[in-house]
C-alpha atoms as a PDB file:
ATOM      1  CA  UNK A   1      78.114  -8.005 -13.720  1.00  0.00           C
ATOM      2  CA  UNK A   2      79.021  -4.164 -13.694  1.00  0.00           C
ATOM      3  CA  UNK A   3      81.882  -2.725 -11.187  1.00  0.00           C
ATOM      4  CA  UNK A   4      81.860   0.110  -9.108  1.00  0.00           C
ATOM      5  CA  UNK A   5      85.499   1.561  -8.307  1.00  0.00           C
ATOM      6  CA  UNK A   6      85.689   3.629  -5.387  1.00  0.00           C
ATOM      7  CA  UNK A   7      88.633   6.102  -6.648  1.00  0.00           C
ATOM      8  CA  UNK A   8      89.617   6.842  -2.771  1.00  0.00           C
ATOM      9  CA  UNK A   9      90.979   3.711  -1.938  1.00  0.00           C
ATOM     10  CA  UNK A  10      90.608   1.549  -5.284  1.00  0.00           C
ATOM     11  CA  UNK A  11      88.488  -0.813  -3.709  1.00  0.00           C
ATOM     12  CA  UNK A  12      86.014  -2.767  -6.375  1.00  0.00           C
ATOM     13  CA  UNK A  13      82.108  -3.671  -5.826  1.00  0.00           C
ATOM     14  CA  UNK A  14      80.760  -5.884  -8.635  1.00  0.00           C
ATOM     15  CA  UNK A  15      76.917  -5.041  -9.031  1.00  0.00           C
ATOM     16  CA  UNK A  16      74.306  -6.779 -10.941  1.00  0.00           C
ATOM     17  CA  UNK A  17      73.762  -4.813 -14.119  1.00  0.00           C
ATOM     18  CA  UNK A  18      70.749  -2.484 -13.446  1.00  0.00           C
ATOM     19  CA  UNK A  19      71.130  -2.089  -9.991  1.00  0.00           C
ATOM     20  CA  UNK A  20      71.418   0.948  -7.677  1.00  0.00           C
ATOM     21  CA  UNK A  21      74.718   2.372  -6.576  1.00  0.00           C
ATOM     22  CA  UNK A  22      73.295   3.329  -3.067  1.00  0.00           C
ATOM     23  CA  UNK A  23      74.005   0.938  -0.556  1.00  0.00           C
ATOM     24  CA  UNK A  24      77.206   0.084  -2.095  1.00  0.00           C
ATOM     25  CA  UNK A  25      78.185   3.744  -1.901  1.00  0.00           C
ATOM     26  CA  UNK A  26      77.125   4.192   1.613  1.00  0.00           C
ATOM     27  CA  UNK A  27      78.949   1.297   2.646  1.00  0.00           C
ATOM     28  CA  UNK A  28      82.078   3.230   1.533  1.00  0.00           C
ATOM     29  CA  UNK A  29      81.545   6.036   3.108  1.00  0.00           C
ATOM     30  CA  UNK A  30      79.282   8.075   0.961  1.00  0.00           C
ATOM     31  CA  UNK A  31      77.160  10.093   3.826  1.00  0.00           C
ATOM     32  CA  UNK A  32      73.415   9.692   2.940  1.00  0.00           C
ATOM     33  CA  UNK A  33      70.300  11.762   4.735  1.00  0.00           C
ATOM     34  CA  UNK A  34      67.282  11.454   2.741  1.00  0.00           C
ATOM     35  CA  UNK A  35      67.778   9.389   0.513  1.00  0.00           C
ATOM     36  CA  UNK A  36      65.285  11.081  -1.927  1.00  0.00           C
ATOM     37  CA  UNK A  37      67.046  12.660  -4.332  1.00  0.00           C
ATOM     38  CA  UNK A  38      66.554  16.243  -2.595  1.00  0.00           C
ATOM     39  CA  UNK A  39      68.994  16.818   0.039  1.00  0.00           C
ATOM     40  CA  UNK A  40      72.197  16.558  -2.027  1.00  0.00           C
ATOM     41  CA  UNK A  41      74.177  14.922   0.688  1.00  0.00           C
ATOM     42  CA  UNK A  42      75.579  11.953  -1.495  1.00  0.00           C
ATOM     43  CA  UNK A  43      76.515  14.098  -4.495  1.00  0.00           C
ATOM     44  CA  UNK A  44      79.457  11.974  -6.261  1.00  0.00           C
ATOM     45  CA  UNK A  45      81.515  12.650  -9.063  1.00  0.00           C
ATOM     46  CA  UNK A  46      81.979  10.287 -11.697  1.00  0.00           C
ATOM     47  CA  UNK A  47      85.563  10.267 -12.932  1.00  0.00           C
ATOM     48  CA  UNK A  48      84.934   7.283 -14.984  1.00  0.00           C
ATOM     49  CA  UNK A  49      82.443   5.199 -17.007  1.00  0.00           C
ATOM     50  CA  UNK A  50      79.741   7.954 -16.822  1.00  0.00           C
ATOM     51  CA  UNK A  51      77.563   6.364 -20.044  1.00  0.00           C
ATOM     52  CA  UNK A  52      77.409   2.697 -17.385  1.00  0.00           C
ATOM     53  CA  UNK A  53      75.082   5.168 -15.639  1.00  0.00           C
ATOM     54  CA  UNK A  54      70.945   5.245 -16.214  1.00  0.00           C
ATOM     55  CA  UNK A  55      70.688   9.005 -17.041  1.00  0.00           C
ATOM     56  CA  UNK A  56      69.972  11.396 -14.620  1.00  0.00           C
ATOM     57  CA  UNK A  57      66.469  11.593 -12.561  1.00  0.00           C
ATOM     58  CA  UNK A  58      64.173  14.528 -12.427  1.00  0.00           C
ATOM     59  CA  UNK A  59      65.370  15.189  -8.872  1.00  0.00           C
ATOM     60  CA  UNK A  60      68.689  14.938  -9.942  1.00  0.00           C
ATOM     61  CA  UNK A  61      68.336  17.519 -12.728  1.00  0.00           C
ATOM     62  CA  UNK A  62      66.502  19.920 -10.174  1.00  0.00           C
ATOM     63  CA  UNK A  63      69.296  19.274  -7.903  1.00  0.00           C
ATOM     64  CA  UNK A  64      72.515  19.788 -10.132  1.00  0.00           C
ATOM     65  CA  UNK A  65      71.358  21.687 -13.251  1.00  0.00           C
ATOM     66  CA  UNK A  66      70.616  20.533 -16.679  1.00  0.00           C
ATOM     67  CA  UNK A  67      73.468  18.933 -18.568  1.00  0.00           C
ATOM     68  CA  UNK A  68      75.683  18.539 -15.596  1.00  0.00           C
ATOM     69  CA  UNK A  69      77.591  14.935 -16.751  1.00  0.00           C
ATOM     70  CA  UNK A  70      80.254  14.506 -13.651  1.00  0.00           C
ATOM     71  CA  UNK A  71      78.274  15.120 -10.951  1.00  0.00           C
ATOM     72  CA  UNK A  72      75.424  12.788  -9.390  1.00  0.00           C
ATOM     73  CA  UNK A  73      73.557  11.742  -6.645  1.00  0.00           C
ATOM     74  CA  UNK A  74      74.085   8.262  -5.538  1.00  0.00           C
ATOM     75  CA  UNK A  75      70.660   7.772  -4.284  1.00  0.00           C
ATOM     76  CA  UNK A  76      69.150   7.932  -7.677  1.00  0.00           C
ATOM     77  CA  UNK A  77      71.791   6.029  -9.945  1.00  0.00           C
ATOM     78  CA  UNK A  78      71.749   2.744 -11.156  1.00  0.00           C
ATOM     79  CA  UNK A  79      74.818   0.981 -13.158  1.00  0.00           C
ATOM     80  CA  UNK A  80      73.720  -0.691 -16.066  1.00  0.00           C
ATOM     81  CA  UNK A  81      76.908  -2.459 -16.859  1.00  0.00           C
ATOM     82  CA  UNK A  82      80.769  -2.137 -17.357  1.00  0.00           C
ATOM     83  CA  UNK A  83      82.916   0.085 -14.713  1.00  0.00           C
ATOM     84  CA  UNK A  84      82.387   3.217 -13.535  1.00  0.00           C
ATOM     85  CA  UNK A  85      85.003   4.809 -11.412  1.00  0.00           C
ATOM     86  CA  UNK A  86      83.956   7.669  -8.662  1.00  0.00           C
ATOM     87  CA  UNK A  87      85.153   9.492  -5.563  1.00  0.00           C
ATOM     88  CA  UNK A  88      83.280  11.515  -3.753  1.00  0.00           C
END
């Protein structure tokens, strides 16, 4: 099981390893809209445990730039283990 720490109020979500961040992050308080990858709205930034991460989509690469490491849209991620620690 991997862990998602919400850096805002410490609160822990353990996740099965491979699954998306979304719902958990929304639950939070991550605002959503199109949950596409396009409209940016749940851009996060990972303070923590960026390589638990699947690497970034397309959309997310058209949307934040090549090479950009701390920033991501929770839409698109998945955890694939360990912790990873974000605020957003």
């Amino acid at each position: 099981m991997a862990k998602l720490i919400f850096d805002h109020n410490g609160e822990e979500i353990e996740l099965a390893d491979g699954a998306p961040i979304a719902e958990a992050c929304e639950e939070a308080g991550v605002p959503f809209a199109c949950t596409e990858g396009v409209c940016g709205t749940c851009v996060i930034e990972i303070k923590e445990g960026k390589d638990c991460l699947t690497s970034p989509t397309q959309e997310e690469v058209d949307f934040l730039g090549e090479g950009t490491t701390d920033e991501r849209l929770a839409c698109q991620c998945k955890i694939k283990c360990g912790k990873v620690k974000i605020t957003f």
